[in-house]
C-alpha atoms as a PDB file:
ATOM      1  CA  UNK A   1       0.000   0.000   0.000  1.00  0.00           C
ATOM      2  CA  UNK A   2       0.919   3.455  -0.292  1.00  0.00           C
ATOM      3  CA  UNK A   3       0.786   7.088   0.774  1.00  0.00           C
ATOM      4  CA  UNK A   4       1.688   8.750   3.708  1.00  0.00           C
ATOM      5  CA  UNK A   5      -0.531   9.261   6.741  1.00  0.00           C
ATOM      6  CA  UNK A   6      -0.163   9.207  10.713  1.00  0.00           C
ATOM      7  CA  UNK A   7      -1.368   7.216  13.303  1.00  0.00           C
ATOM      8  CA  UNK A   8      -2.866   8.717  16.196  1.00  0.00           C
ATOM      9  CA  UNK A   9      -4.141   7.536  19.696  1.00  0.00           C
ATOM     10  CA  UNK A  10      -7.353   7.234  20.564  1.00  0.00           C
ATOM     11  CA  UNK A  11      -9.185   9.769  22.891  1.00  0.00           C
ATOM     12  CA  UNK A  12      -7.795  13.238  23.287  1.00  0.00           C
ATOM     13  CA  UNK A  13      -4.589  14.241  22.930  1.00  0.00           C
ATOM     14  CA  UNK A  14      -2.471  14.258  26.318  1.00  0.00           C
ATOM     15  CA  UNK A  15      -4.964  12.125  27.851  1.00  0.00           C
ATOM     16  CA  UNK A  16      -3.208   9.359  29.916  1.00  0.00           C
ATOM     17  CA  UNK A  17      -6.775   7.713  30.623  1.00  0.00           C
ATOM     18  CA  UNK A  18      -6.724   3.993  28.468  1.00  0.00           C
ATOM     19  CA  UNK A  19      -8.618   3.946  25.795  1.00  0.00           C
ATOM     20  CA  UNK A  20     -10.597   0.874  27.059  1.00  0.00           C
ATOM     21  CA  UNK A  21     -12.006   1.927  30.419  1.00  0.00           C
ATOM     22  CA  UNK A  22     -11.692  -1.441  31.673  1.00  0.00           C
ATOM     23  CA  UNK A  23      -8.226  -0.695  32.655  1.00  0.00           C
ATOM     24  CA  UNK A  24      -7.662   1.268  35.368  1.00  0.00           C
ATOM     25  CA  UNK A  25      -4.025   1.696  34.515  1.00  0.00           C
ATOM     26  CA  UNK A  26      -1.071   1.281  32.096  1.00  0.00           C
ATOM     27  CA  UNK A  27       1.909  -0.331  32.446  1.00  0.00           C
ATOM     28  CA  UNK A  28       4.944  -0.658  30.615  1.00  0.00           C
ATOM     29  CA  UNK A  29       8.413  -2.708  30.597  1.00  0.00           C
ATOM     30  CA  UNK A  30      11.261  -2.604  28.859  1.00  0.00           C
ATOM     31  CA  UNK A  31      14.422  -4.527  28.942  1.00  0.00           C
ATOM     32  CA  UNK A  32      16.976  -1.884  29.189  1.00  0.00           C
ATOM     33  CA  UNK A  33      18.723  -3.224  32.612  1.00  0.00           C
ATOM     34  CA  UNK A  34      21.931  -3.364  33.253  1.00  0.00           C
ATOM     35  CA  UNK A  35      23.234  -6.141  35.292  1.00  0.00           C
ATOM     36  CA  UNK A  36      26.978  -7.469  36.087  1.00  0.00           C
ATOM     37  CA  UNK A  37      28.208 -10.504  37.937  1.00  0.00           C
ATOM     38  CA  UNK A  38      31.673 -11.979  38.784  1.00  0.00           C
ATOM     39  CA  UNK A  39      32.760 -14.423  40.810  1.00  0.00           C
ATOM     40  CA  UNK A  40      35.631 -16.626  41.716  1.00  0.00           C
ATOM     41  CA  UNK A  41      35.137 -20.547  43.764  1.00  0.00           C
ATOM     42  CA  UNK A  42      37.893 -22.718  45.333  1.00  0.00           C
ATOM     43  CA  UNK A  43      36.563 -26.228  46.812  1.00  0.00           C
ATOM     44  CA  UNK A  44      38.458 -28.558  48.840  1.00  0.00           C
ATOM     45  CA  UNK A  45      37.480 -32.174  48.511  1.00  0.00           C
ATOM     46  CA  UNK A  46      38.255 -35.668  50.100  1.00  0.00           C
ATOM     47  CA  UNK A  47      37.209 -39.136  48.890  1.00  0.00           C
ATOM     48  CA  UNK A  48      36.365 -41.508  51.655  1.00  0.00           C
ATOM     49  CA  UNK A  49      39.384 -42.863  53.380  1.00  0.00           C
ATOM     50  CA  UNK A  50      39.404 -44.150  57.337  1.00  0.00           C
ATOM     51  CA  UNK A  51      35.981 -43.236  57.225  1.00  0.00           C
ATOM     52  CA  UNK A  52      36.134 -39.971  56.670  1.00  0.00           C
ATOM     53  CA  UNK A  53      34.806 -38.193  53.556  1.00  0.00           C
ATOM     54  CA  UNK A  54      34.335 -34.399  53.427  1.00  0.00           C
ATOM     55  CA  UNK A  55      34.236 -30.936  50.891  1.00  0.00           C
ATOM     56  CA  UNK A  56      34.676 -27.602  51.209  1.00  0.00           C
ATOM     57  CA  UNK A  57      33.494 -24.907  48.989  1.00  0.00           C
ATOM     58  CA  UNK A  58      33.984 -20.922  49.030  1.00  0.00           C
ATOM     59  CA  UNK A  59      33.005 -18.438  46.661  1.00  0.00           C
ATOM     60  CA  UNK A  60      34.092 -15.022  46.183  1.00  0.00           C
ATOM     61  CA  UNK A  61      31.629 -13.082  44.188  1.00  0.00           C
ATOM     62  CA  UNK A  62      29.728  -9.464  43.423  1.00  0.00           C
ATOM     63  CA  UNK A  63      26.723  -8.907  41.757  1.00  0.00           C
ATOM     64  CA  UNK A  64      25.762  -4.733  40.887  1.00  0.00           C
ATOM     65  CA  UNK A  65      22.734  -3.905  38.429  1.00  0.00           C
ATOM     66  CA  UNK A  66      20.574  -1.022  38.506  1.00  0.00           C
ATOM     67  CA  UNK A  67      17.743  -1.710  39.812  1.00  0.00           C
ATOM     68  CA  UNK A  68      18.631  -3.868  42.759  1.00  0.00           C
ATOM     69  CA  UNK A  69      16.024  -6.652  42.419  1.00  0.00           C
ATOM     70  CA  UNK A  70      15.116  -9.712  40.815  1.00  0.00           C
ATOM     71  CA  UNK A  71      13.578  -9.524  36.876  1.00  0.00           C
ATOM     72  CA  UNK A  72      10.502 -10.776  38.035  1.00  0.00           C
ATOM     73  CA  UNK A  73       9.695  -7.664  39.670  1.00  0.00           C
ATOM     74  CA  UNK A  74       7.869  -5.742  37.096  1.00  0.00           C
ATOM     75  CA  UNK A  75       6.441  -3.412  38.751  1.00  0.00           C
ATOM     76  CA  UNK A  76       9.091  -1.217  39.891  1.00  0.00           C
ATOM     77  CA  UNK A  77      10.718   1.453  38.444  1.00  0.00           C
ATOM     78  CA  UNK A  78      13.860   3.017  38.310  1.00  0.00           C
ATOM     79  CA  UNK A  79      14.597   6.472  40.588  1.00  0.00           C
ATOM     80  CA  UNK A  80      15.128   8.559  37.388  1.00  0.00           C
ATOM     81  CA  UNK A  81      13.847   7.337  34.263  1.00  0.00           C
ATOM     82  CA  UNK A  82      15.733   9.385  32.420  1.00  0.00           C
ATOM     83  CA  UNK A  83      19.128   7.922  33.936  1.00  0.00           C
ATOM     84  CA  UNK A  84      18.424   4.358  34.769  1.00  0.00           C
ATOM     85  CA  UNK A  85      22.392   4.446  36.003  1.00  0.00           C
ATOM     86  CA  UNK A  86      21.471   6.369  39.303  1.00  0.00           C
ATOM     87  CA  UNK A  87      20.510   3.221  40.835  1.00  0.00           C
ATOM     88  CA  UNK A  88      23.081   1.540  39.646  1.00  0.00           C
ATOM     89  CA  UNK A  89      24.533  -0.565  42.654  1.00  0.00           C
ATOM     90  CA  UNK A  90      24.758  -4.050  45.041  1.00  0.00           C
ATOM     91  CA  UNK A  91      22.366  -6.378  43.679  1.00  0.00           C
ATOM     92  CA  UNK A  92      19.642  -7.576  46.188  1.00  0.00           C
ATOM     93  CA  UNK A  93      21.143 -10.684  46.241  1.00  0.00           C
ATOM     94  CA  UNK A  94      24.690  -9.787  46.395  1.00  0.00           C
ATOM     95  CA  UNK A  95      27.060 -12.108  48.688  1.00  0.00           C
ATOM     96  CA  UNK A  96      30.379 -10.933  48.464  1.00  0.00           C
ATOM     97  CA  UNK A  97      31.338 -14.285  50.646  1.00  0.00           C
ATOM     98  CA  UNK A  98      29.812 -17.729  50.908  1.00  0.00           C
ATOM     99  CA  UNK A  99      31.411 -20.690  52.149  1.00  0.00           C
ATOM    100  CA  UNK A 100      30.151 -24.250  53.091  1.00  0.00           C
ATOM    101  CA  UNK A 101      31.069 -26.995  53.975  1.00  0.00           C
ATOM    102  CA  UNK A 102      29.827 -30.899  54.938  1.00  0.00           C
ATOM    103  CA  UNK A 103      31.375 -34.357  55.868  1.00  0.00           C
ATOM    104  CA  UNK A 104      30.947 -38.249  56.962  1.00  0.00           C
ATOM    105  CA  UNK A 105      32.697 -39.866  59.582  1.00  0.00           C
ATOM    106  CA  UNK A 106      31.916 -43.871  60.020  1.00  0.00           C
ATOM    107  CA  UNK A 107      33.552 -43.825  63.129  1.00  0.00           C
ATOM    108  CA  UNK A 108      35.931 -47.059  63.470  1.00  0.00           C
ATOM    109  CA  UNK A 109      34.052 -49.258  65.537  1.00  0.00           C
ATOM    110  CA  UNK A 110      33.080 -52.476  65.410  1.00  0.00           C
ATOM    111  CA  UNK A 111      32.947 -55.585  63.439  1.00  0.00           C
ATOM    112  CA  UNK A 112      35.055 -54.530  60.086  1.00  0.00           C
ATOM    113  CA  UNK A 113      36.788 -51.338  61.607  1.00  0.00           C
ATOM    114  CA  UNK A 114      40.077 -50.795  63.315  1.00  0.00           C
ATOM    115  CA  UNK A 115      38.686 -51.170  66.758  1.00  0.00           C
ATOM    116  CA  UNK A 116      36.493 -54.020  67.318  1.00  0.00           C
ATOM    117  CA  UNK A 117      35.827 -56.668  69.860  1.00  0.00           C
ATOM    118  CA  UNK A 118      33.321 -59.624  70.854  1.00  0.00           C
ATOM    119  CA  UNK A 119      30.212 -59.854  68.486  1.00  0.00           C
ATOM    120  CA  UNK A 120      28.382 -58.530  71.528  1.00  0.00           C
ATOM    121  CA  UNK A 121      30.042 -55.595  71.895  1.00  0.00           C
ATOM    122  CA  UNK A 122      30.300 -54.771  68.134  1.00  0.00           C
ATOM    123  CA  UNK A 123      26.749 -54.643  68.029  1.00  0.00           C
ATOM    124  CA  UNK A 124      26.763 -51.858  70.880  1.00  0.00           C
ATOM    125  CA  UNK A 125      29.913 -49.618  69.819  1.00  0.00           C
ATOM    126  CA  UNK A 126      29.981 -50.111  66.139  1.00  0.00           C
ATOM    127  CA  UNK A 127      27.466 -49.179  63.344  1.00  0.00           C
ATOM    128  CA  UNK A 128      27.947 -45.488  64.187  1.00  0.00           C
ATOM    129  CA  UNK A 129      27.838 -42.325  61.467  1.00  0.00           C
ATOM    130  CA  UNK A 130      27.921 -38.786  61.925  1.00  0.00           C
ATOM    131  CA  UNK A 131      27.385 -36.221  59.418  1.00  0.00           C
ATOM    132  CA  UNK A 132      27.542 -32.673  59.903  1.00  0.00           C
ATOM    133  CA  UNK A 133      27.327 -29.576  57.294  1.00  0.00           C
ATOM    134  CA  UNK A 134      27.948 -26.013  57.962  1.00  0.00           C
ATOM    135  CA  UNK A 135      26.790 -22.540  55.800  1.00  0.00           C
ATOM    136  CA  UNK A 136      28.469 -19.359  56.227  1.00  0.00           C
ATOM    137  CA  UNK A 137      27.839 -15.856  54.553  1.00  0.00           C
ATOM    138  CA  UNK A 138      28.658 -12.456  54.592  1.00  0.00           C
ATOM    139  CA  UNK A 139      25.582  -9.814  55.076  1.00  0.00           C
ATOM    140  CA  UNK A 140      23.393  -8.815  52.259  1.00  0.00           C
ATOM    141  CA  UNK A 141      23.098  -5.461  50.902  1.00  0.00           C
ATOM    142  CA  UNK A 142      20.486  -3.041  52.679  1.00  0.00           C
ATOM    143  CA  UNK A 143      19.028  -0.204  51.584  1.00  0.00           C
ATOM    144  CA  UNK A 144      17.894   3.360  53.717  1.00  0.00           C
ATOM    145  CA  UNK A 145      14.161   4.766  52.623  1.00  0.00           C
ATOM    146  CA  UNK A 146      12.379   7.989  53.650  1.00  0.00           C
ATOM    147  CA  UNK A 147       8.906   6.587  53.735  1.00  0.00           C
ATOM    148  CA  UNK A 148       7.537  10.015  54.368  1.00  0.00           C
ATOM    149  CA  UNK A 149       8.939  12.254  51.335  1.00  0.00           C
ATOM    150  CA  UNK A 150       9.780   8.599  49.433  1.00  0.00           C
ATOM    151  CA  UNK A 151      12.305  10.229  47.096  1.00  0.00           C
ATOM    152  CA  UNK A 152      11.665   9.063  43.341  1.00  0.00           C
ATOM    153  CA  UNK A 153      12.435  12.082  41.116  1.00  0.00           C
ATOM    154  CA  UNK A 154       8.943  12.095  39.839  1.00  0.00           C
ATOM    155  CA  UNK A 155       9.158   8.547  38.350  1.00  0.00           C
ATOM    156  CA  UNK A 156       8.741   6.297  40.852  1.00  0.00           C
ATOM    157  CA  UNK A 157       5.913   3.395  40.929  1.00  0.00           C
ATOM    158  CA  UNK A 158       4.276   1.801  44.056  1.00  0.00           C
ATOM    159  CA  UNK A 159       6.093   3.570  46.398  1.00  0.00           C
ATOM    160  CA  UNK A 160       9.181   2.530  45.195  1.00  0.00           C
ATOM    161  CA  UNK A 161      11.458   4.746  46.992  1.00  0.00           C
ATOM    162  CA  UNK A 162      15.023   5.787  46.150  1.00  0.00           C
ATOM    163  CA  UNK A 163      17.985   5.127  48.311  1.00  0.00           C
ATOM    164  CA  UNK A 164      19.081   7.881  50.537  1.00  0.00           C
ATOM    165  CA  UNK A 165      22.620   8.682  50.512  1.00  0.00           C
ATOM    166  CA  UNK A 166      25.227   7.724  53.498  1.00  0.00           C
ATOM    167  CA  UNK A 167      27.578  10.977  54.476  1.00  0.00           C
ATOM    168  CA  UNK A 168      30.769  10.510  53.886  1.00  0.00           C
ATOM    169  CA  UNK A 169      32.478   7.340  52.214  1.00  0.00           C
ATOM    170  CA  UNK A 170      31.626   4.712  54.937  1.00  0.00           C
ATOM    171  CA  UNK A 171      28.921   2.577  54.952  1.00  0.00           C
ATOM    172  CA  UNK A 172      27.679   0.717  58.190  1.00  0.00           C
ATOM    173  CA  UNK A 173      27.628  -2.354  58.459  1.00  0.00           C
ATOM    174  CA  UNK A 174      25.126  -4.531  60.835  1.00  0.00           C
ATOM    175  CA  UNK A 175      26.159  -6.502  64.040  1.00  0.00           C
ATOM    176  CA  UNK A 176      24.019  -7.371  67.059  1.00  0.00           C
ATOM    177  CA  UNK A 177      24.087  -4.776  69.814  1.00  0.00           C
ATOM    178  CA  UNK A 178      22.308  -5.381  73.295  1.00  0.00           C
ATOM    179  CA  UNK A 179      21.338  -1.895  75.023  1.00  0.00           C
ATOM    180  CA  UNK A 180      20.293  -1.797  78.735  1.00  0.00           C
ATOM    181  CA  UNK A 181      17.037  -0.825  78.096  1.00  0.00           C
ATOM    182  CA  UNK A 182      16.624  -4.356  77.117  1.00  0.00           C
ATOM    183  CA  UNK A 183      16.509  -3.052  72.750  1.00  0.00           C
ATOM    184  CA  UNK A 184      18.474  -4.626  70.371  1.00  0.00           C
ATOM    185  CA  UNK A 185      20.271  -2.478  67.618  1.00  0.00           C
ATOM    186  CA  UNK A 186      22.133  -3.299  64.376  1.00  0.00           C
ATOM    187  CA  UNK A 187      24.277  -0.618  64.866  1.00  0.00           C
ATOM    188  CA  UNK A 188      27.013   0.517  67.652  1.00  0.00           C
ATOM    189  CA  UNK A 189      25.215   4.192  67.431  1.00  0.00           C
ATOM    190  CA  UNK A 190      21.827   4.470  69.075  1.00  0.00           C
ATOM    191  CA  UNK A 191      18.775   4.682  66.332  1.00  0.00           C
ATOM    192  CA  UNK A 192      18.569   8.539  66.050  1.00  0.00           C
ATOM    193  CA  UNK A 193      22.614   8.748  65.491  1.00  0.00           C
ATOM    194  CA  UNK A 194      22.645   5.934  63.037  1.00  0.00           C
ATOM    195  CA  UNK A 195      20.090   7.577  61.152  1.00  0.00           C
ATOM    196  CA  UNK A 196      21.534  10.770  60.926  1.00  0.00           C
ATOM    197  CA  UNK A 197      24.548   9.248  58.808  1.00  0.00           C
ATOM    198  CA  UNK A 198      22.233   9.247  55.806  1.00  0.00           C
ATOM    199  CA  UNK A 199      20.864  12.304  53.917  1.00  0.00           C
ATOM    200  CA  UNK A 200      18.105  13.520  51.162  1.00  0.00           C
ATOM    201  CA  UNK A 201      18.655  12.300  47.447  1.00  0.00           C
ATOM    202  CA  UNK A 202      19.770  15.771  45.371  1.00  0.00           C
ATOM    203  CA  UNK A 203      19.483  15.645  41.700  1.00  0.00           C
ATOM    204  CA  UNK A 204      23.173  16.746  41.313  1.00  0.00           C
ATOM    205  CA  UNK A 205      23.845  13.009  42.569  1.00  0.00           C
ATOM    206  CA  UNK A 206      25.120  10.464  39.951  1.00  0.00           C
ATOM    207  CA  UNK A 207      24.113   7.537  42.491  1.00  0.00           C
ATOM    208  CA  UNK A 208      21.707   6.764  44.860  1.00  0.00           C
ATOM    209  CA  UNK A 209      22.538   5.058  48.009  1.00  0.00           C
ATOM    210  CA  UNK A 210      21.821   1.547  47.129  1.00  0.00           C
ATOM    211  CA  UNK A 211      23.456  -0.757  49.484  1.00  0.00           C
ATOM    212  CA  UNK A 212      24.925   1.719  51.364  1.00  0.00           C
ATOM    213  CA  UNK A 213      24.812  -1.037  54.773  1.00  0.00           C
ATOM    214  CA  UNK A 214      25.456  -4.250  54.736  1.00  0.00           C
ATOM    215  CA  UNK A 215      23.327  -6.864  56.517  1.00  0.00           C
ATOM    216  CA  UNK A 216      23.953  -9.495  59.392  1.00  0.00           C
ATOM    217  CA  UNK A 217      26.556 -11.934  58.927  1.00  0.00           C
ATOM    218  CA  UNK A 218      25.152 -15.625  58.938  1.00  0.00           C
ATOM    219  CA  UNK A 219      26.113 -18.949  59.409  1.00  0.00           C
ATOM    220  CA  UNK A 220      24.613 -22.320  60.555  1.00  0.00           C
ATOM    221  CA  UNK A 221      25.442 -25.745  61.614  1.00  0.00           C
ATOM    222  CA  UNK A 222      23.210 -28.903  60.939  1.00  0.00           C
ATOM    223  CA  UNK A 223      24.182 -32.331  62.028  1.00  0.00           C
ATOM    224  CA  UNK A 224      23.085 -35.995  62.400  1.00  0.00           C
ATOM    225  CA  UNK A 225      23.756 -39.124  64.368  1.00  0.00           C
ATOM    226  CA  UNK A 226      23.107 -42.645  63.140  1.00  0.00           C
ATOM    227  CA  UNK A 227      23.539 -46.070  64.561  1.00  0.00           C
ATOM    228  CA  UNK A 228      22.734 -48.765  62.523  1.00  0.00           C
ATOM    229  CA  UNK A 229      21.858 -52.746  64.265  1.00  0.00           C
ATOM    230  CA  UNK A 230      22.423 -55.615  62.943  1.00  0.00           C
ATOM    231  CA  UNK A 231      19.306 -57.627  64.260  1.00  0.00           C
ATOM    232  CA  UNK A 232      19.954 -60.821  61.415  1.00  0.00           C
ATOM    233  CA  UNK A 233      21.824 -60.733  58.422  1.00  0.00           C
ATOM    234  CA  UNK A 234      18.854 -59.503  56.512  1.00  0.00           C
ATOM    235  CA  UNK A 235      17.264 -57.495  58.884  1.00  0.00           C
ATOM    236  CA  UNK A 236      18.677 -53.948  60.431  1.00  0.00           C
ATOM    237  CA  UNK A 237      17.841 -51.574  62.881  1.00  0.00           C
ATOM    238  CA  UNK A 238      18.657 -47.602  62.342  1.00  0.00           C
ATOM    239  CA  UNK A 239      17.850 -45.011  64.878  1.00  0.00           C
ATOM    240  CA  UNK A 240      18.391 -41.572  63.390  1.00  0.00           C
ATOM    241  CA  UNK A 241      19.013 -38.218  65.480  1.00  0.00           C
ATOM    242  CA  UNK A 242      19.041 -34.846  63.755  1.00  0.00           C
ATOM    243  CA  UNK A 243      19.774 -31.701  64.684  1.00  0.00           C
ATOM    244  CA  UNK A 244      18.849 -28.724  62.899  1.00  0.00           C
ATOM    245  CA  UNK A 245      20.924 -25.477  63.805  1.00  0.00           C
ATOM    246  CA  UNK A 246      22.472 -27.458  66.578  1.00  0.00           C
ATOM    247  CA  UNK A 247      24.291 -24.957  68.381  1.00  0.00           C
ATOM    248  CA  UNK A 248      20.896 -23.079  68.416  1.00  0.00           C
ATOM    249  CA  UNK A 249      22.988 -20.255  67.152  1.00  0.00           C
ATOM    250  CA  UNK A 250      20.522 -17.075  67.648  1.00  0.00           C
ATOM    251  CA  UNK A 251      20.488 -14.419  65.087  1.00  0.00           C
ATOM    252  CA  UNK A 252      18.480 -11.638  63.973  1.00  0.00           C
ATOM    253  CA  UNK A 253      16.605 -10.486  60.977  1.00  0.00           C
ATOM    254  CA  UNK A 254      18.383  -7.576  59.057  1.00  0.00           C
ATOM    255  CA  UNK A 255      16.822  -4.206  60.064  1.00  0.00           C
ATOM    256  CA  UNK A 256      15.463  -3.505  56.236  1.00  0.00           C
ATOM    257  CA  UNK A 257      13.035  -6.676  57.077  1.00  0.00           C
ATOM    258  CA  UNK A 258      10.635  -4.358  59.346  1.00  0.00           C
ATOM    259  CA  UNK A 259       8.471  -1.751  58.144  1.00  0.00           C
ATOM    260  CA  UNK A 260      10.512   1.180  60.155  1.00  0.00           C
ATOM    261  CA  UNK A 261      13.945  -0.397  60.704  1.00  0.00           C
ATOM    262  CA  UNK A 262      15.426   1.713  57.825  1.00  0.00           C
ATOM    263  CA  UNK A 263      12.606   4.753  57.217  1.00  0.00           C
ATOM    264  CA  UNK A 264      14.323   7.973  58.210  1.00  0.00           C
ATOM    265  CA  UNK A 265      10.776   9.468  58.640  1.00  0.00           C
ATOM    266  CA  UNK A 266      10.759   7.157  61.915  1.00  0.00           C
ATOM    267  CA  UNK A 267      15.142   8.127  63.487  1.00  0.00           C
ATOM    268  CA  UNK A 268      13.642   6.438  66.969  1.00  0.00           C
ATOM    269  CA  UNK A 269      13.055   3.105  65.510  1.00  0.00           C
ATOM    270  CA  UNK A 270      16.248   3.386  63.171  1.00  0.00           C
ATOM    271  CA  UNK A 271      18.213  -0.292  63.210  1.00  0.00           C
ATOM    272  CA  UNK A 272      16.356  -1.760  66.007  1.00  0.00           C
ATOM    273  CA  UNK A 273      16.110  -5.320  65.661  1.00  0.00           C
ATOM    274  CA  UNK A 274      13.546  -7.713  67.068  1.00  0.00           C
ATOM    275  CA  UNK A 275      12.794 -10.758  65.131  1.00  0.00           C
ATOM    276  CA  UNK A 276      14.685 -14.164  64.639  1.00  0.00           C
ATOM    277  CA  UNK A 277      16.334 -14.782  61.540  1.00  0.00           C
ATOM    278  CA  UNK A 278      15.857 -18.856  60.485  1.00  0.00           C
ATOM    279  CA  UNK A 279      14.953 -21.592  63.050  1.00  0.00           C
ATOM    280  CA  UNK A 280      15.922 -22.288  66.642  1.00  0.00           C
ATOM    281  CA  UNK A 281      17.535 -25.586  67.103  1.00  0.00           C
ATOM    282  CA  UNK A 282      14.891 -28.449  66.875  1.00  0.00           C
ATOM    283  CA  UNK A 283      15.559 -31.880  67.230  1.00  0.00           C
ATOM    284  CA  UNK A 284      14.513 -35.001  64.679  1.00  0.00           C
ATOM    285  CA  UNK A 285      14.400 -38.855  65.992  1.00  0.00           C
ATOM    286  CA  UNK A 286      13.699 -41.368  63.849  1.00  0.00           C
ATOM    287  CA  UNK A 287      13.511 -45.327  64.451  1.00  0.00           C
ATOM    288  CA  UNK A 288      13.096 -47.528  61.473  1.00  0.00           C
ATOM    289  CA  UNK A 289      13.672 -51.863  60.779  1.00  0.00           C
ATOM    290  CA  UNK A 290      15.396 -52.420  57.098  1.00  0.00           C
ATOM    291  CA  UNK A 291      14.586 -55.765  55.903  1.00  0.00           C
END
């Protein structure tokens, strides 16, 4: 076909109502993200030998992008449309360190191993495993919000807020903090202090303060016990105990999990901590016949 012609909306010019009133609202995504990752991992490994089997793995790794979160959340929006790269920063998800670590030990007991005695007592000191593994990593990135001005630039969607901006060159970084009024702060500067490190976003900024404090270190230790009978030669006995988190290790939730625990509208509430991060130590026992 030919000829020239234009194409023009529906409705009035400059409207931004849809042009199907059954939507209430427009949205639109684009693929314009920016997203970098490197990384480095070492692992130590041994094959079984004396009993013993066991690996090590730690990885050394960063993650920026500019945004902050995952793709799948399409409905946020960048602090300044216009320059995507103010934003630009620690990924959500960023872990500069991770290392973990397992192993089983058949200890040497009993009928087969280096220390063994009269059937009897075989079947009492020998059949015994224990298996242990242990997670360890650095603090995620966290990011400081005024809830009450919510700083977007003009462009921001759902509340979306941009990241306020820490003075100076240092960033905090989160450890647990008992105060004697019985409160518990991320920070070694009481809540009105700490927040009075950050400051308003000013358009003359290149970056916003994403990940300007990093989050609770963690780390955890699971382990099991088994002892396995041997009833007939077709028929065992195992009795299991495991221990999840066995050194009931306490931690806490990083302050950006509460609704206040990084708003600068609320500088009383500022870092303080309450809630358990992951599981106290429970206990599994398990009894079963293999025949």
């Amino acid at each position: 076909m030919g000829g020239h012609g234009r194409i023009e909306p529906c409705g009035v010019w400059g409207s931004t109502i849809p042009a199907d009133t059954q939507f209430l609202e427009e949205q639109i995504s684009t693929s314009e993200g920016n997203s970098n990752y490197q990384a480095g991992y070492v692992s130590l490994r041994k094959q079984t030998s004396y009993g013993l089997a066991f690996q090590v793995n730690y990885t050394l790794s960063r993650s920026n992008d500019n945004l902050g979160v995952n793709q799948e959340n399409v409905f946020i929006s960048p602090t300044d449309g216009f320059n995507k790269n103010r934003d630009y920063g620690a990924s959500a998800f960023d872990r500069r360190h991770v290392l973990n670590a397992f192993f089983i030990y058949d200890m040497p007991f009993g009928r087969g191993h280096r220390l063994s005695g009269p059937s009897l007592l075989n079947r009492v000191i020998g059949g015994w495993t224990v298996t242990g593994q242990f997670t360890a990593a650095s603090g995620l990135p966290q990011n400081v919000y005024d809830f009450a001005s919510c700083e977007e630039m003009g462009n921001g969607y759902a509340t979306f807020c941009g990241a306020m901006k820490p003075l100076g060159s240092g960033h905090l970084k989160a450890s647990s903090h008992y105060n004697s009024d019985g409160t518990v702060t991320a920070f070694n500067l009481a809540p009105t202090a700490a927040a009075a490190q950050f400051r308003q976003l000013l358009f003359s900024d290149k970056r916003t303060g994403v990940g300007a404090i990093r989050g609770f270190n963690r780390w955890n230790m699971d382990a099991a016990l088994t002892k396995t009978i041997d009833i007939t030669e077709r028929v065992k006995m195992r009795f299991d105990a495991q221990a999840v988190n066995v050194f009931n290790h306490m931690q806490f939730e990083d302050p950006a999990s509460t609704t206040t625990g990084m708003d600068l509208s609320t500088p009383d509430s500022f870092g303080v901590v309450s809630r358990e991060y992951g599981l106290p130590r429970f206990l599994n026992l398990g009894l079963r016949i293999v025949f």
